[in-house]
PDB file of N, CA and C in Angstrom:
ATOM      1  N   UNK A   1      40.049 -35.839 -26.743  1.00  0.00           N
ATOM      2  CA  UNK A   1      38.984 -36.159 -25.800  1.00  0.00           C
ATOM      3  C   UNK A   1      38.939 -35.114 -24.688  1.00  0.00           C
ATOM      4  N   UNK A   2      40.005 -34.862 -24.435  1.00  0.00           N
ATOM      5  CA  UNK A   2      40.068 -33.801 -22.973  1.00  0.00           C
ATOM      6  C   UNK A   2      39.898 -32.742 -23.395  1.00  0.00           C
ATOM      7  N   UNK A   3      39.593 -32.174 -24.929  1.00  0.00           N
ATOM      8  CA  UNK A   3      39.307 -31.002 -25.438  1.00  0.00           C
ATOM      9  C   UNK A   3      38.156 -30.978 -25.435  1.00  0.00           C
ATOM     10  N   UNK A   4      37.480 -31.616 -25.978  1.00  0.00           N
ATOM     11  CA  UNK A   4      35.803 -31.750 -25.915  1.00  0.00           C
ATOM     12  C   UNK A   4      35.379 -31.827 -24.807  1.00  0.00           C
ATOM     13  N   UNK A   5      35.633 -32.025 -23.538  1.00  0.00           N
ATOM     14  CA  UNK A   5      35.141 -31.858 -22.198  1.00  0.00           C
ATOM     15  C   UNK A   5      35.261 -31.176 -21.797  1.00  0.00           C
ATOM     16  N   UNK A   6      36.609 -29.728 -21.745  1.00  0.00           N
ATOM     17  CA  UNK A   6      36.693 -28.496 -21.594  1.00  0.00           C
ATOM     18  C   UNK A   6      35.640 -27.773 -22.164  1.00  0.00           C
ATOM     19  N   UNK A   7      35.614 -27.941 -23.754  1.00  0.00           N
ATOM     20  CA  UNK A   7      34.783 -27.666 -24.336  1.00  0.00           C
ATOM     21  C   UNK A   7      32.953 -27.380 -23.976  1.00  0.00           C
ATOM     22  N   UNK A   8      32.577 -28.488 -23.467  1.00  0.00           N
ATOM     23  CA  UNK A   8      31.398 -28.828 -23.121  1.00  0.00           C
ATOM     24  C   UNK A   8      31.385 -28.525 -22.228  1.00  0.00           C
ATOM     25  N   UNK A   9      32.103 -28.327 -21.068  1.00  0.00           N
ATOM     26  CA  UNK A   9      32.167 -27.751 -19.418  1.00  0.00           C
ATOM     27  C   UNK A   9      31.873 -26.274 -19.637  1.00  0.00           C
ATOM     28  N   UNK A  10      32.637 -25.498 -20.705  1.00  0.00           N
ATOM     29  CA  UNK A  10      32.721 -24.200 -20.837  1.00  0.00           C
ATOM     30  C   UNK A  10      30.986 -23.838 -21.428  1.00  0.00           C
ATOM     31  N   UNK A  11      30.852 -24.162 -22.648  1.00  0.00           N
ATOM     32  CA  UNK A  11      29.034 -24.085 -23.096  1.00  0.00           C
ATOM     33  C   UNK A  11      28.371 -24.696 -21.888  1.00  0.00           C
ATOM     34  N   UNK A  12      28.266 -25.572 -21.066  1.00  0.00           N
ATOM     35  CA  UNK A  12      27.375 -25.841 -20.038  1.00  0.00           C
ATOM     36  C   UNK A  12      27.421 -24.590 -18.432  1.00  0.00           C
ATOM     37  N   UNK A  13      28.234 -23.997 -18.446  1.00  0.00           N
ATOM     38  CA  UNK A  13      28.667 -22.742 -17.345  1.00  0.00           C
ATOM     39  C   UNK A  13      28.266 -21.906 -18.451  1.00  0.00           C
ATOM     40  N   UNK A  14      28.564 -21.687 -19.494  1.00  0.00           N
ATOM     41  CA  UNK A  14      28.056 -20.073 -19.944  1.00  0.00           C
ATOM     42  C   UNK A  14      26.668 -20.122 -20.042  1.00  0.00           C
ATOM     43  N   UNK A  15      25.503 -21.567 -20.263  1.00  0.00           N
ATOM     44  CA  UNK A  15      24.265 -21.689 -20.672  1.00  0.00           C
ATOM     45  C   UNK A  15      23.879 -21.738 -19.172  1.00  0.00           C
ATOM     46  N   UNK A  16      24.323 -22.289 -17.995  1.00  0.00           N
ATOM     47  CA  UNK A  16      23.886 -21.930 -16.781  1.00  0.00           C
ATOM     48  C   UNK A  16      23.771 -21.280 -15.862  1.00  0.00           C
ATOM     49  N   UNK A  17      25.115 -19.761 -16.029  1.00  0.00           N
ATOM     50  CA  UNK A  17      25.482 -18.649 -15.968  1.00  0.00           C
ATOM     51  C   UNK A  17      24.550 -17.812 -16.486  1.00  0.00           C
ATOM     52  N   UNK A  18      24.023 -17.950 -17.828  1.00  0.00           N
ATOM     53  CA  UNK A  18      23.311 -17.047 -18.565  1.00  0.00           C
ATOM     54  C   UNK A  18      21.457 -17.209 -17.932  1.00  0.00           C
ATOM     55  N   UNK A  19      21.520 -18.452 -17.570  1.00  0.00           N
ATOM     56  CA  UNK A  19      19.925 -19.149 -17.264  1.00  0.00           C
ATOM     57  C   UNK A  19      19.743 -18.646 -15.511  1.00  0.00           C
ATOM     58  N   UNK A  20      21.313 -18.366 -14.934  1.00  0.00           N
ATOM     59  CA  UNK A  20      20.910 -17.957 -13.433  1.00  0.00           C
ATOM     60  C   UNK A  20      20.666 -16.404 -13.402  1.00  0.00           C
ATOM     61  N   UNK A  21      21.305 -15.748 -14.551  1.00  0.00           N
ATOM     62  CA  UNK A  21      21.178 -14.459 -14.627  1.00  0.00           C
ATOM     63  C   UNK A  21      19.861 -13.666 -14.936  1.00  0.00           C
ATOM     64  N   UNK A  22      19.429 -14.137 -15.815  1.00  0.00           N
ATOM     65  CA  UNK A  22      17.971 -14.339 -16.237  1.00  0.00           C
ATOM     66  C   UNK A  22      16.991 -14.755 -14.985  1.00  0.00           C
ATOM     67  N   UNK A  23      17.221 -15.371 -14.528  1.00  0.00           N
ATOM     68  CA  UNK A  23      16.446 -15.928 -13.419  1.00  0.00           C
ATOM     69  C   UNK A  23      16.404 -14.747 -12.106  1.00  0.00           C
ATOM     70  N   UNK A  24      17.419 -14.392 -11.994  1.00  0.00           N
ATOM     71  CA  UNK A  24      17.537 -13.508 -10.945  1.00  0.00           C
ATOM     72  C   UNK A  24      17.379 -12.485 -11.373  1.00  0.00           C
ATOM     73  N   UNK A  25      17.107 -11.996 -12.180  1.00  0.00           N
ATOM     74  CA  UNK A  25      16.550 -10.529 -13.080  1.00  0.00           C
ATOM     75  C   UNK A  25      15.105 -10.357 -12.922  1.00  0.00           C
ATOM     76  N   UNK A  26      14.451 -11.385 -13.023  1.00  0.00           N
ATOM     77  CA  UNK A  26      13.109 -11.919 -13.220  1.00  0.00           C
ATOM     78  C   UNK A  26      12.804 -11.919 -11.709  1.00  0.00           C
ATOM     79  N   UNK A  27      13.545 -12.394 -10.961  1.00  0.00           N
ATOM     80  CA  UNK A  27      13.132 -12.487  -9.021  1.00  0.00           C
ATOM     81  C   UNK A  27      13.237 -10.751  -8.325  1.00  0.00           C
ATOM     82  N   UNK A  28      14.159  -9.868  -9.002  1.00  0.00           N
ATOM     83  CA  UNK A  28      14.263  -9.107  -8.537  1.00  0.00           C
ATOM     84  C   UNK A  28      13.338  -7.790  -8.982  1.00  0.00           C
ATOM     85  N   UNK A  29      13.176  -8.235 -10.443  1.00  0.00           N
ATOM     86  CA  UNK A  29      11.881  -7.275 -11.128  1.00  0.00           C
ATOM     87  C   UNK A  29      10.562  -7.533 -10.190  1.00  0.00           C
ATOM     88  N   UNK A  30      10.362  -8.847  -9.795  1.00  0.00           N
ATOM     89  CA  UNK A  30       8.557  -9.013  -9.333  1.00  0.00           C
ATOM     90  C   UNK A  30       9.112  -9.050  -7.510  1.00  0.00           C
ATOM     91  N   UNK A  31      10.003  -8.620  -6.979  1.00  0.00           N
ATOM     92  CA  UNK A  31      10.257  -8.025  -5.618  1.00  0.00           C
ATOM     93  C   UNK A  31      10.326  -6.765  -6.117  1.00  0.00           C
ATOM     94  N   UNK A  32      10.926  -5.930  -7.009  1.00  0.00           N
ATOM     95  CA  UNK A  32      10.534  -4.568  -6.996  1.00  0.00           C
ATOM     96  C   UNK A  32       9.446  -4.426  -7.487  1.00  0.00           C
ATOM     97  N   UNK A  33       8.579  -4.485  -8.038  1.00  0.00           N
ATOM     98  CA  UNK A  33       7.355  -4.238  -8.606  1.00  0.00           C
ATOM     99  C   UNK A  33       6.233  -4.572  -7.338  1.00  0.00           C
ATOM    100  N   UNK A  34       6.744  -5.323  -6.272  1.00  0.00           N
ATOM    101  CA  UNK A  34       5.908  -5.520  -5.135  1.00  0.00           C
ATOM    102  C   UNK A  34       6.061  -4.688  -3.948  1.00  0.00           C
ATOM    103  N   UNK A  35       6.917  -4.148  -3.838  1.00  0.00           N
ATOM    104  CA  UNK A  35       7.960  -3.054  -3.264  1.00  0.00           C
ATOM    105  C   UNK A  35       7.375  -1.896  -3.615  1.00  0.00           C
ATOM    106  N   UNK A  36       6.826  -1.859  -4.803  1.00  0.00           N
ATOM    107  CA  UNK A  36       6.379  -0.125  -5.262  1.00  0.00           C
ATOM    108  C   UNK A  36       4.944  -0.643  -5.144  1.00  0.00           C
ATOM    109  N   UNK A  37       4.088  -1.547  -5.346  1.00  0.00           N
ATOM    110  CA  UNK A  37       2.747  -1.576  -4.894  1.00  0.00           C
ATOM    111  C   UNK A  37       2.761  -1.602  -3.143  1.00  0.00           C
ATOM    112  N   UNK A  38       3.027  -1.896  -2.897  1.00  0.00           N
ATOM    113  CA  UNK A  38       3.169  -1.717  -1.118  1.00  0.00           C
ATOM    114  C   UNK A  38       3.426  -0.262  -0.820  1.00  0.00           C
ATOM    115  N   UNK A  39       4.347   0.174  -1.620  1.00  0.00           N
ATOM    116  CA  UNK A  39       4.312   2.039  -1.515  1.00  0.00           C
ATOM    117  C   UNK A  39       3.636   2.735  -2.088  1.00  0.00           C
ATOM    118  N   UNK A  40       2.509   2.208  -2.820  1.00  0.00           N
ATOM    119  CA  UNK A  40       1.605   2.898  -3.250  1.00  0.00           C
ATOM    120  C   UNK A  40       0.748   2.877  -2.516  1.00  0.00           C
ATOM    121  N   UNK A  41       0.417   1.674  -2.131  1.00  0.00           N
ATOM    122  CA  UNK A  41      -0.825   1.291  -1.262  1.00  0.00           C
ATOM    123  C   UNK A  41      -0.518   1.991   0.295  1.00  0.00           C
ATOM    124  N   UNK A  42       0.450   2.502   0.642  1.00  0.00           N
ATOM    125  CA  UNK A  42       0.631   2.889   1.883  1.00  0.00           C
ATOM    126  C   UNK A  42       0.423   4.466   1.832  1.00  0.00           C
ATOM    127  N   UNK A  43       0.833   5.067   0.469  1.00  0.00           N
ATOM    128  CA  UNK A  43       0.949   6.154  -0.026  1.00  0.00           C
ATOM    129  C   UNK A  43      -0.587   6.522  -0.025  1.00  0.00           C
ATOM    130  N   UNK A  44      -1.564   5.993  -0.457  1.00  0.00           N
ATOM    131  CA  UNK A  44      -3.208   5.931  -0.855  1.00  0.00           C
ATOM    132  C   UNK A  44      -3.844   5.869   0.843  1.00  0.00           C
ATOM    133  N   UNK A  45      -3.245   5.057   1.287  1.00  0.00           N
ATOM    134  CA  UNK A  45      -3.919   4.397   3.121  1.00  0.00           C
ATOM    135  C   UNK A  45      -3.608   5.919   3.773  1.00  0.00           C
ATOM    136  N   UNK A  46      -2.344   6.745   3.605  1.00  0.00           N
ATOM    137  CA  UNK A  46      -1.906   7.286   4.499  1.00  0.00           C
ATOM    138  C   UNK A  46      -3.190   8.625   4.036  1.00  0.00           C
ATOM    139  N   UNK A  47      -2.982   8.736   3.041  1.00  0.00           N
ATOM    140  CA  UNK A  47      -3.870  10.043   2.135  1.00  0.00           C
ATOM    141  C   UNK A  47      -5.376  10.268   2.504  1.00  0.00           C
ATOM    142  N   UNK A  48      -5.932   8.976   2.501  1.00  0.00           N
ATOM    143  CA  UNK A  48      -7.373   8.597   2.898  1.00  0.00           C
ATOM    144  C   UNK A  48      -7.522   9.032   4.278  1.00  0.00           C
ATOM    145  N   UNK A  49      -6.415   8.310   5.339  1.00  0.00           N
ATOM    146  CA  UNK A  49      -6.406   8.937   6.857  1.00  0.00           C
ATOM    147  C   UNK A  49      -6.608  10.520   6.785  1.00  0.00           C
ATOM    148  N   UNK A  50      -5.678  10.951   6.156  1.00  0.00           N
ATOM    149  CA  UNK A  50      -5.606  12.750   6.098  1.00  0.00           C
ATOM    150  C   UNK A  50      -6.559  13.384   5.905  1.00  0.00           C
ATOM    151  N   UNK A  51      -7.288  12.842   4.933  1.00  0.00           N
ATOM    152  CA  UNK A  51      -8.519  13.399   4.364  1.00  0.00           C
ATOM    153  C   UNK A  51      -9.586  13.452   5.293  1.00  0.00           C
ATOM    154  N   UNK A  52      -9.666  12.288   6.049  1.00  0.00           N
ATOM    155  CA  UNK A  52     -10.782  11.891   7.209  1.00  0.00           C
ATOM    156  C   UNK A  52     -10.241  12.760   8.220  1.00  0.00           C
ATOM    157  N   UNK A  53      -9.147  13.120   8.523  1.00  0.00           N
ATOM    158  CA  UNK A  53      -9.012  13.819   9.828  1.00  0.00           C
ATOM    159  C   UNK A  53      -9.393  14.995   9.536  1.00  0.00           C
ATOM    160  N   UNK A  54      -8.553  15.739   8.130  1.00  0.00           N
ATOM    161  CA  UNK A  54      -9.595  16.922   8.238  1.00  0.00           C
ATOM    162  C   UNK A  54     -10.473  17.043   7.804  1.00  0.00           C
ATOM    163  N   UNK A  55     -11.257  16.462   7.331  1.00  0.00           N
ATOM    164  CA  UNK A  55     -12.569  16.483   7.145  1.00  0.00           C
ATOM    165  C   UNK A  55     -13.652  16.578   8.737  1.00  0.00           C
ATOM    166  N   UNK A  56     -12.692  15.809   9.741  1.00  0.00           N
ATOM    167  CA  UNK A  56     -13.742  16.015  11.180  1.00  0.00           C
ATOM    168  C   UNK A  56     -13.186  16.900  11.783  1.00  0.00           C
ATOM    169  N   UNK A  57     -11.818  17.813  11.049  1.00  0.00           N
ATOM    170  CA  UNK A  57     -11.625  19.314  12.004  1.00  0.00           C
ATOM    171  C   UNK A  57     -12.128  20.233  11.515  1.00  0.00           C
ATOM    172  N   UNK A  58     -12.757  19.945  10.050  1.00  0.00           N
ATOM    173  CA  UNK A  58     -13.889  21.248   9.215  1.00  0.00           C
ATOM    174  C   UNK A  58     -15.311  20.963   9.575  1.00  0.00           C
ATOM    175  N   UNK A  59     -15.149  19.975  10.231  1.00  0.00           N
ATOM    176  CA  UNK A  59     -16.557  20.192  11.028  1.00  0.00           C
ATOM    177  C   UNK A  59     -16.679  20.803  12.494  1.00  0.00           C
ATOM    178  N   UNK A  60     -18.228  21.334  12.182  1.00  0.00           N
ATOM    179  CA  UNK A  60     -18.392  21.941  13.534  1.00  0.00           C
ATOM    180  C   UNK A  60     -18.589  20.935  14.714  1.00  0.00           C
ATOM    181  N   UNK A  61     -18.589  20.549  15.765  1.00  0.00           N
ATOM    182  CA  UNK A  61     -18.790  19.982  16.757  1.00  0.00           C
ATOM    183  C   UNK A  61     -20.101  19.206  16.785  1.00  0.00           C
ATOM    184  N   UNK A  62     -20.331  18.433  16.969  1.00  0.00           N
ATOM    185  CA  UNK A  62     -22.224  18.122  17.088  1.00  0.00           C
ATOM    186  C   UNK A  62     -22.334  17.390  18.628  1.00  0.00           C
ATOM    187  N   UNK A  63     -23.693  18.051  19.045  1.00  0.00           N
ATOM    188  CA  UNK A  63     -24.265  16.942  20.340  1.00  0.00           C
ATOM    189  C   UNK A  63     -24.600  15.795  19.642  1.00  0.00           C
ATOM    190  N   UNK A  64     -24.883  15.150  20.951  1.00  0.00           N
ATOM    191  CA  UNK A  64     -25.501  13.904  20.606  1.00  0.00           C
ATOM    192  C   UNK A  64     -26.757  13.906  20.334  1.00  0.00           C
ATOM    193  N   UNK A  65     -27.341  13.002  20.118  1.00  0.00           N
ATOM    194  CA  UNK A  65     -28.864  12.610  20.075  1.00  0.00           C
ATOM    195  C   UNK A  65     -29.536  12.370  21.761  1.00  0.00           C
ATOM    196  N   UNK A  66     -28.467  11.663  22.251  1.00  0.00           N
ATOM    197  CA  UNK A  66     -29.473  11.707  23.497  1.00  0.00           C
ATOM    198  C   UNK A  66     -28.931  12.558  24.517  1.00  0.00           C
ATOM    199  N   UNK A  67     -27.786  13.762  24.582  1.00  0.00           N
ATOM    200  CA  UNK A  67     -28.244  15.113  24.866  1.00  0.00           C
ATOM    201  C   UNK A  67     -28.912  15.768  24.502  1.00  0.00           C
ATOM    202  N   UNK A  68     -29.822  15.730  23.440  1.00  0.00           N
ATOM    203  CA  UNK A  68     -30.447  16.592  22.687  1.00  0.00           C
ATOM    204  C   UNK A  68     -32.019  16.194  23.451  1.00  0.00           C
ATOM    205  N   UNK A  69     -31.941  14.556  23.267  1.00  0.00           N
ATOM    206  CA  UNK A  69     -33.659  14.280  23.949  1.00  0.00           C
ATOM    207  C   UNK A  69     -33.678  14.340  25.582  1.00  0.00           C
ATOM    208  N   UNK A  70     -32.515  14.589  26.033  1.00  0.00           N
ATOM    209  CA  UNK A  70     -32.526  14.756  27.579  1.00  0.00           C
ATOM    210  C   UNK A  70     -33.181  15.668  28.224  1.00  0.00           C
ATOM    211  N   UNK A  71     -33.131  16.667  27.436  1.00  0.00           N
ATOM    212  CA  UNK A  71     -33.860  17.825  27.812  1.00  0.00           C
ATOM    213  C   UNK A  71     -33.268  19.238  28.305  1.00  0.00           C
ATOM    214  N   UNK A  72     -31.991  18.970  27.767  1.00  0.00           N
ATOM    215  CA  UNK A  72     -31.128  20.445  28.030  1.00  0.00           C
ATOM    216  C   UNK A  72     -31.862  21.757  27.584  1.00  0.00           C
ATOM    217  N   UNK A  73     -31.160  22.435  28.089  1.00  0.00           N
ATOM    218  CA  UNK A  73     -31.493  23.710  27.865  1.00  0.00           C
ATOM    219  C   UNK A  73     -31.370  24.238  25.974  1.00  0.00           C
ATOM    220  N   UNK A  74     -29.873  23.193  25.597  1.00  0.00           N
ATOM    221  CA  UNK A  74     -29.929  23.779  23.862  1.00  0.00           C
ATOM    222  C   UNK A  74     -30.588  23.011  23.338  1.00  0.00           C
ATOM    223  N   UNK A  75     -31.594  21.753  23.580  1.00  0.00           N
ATOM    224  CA  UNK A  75     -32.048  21.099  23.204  1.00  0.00           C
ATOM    225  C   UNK A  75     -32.914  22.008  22.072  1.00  0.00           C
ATOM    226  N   UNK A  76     -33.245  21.379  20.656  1.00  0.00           N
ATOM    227  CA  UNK A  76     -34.380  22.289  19.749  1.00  0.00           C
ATOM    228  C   UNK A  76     -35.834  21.302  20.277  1.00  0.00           C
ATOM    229  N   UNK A  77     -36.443  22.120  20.690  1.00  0.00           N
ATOM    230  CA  UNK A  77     -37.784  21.339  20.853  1.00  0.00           C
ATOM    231  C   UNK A  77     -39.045  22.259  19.972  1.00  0.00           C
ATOM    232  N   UNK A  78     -38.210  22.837  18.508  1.00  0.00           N
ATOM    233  CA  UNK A  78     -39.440  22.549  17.808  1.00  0.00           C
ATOM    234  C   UNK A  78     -40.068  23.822  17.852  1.00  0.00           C
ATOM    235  N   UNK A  79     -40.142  24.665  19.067  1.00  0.00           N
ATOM    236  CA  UNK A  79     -40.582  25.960  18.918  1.00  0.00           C
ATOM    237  C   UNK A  79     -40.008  26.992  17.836  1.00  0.00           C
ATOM    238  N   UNK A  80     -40.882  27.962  17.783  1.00  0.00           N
ATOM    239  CA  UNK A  80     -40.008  28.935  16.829  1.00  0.00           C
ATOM    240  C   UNK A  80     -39.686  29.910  17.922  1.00  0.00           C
ATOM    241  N   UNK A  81     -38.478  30.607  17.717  1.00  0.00           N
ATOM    242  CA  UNK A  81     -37.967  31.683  18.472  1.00  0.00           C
ATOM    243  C   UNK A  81     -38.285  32.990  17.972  1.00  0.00           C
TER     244      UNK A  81
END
């Protein structure tokens, strides 16, 4: 009798041993797999910023619209020079 309960103690720890291992394989795959989308997505966010910044230092400067209708001196009003 006290063999068969060793017995059964031992298959019930190796089947719950084996079922926590599994389990935590599975928790740590879909935290890393969320871990590398978050570094992608930060990787893509940061890239997009870059692009926009230089994209407004390859531009030339512009007035405004309503320096332009104010009546400055660089204002284009249309004449030909």
């Amino acid at each position: 009798m006290r063999r068969q309960i060793t017995i059964t103690l031992l298959v019930l720890g190796t089947v719950f041993g084996y079922a926590s291992g599994f389990s935590s394989l599975r928790c740590r795959a879909e935290a890393r797999r969320d871990a590398f989308q978050r570094h992608v997505a930060s990787l893509c966010v940061d890239a997009a910023r870059e692009a926009e910044r230089s994209e407004r230092a390859d531009r030339p400067p512009t007035r405004s619209a309503a320096a332009a209708r104010s009546g400055s001196p660089e204002a284009d009003t249309g004449a030909p020079r």
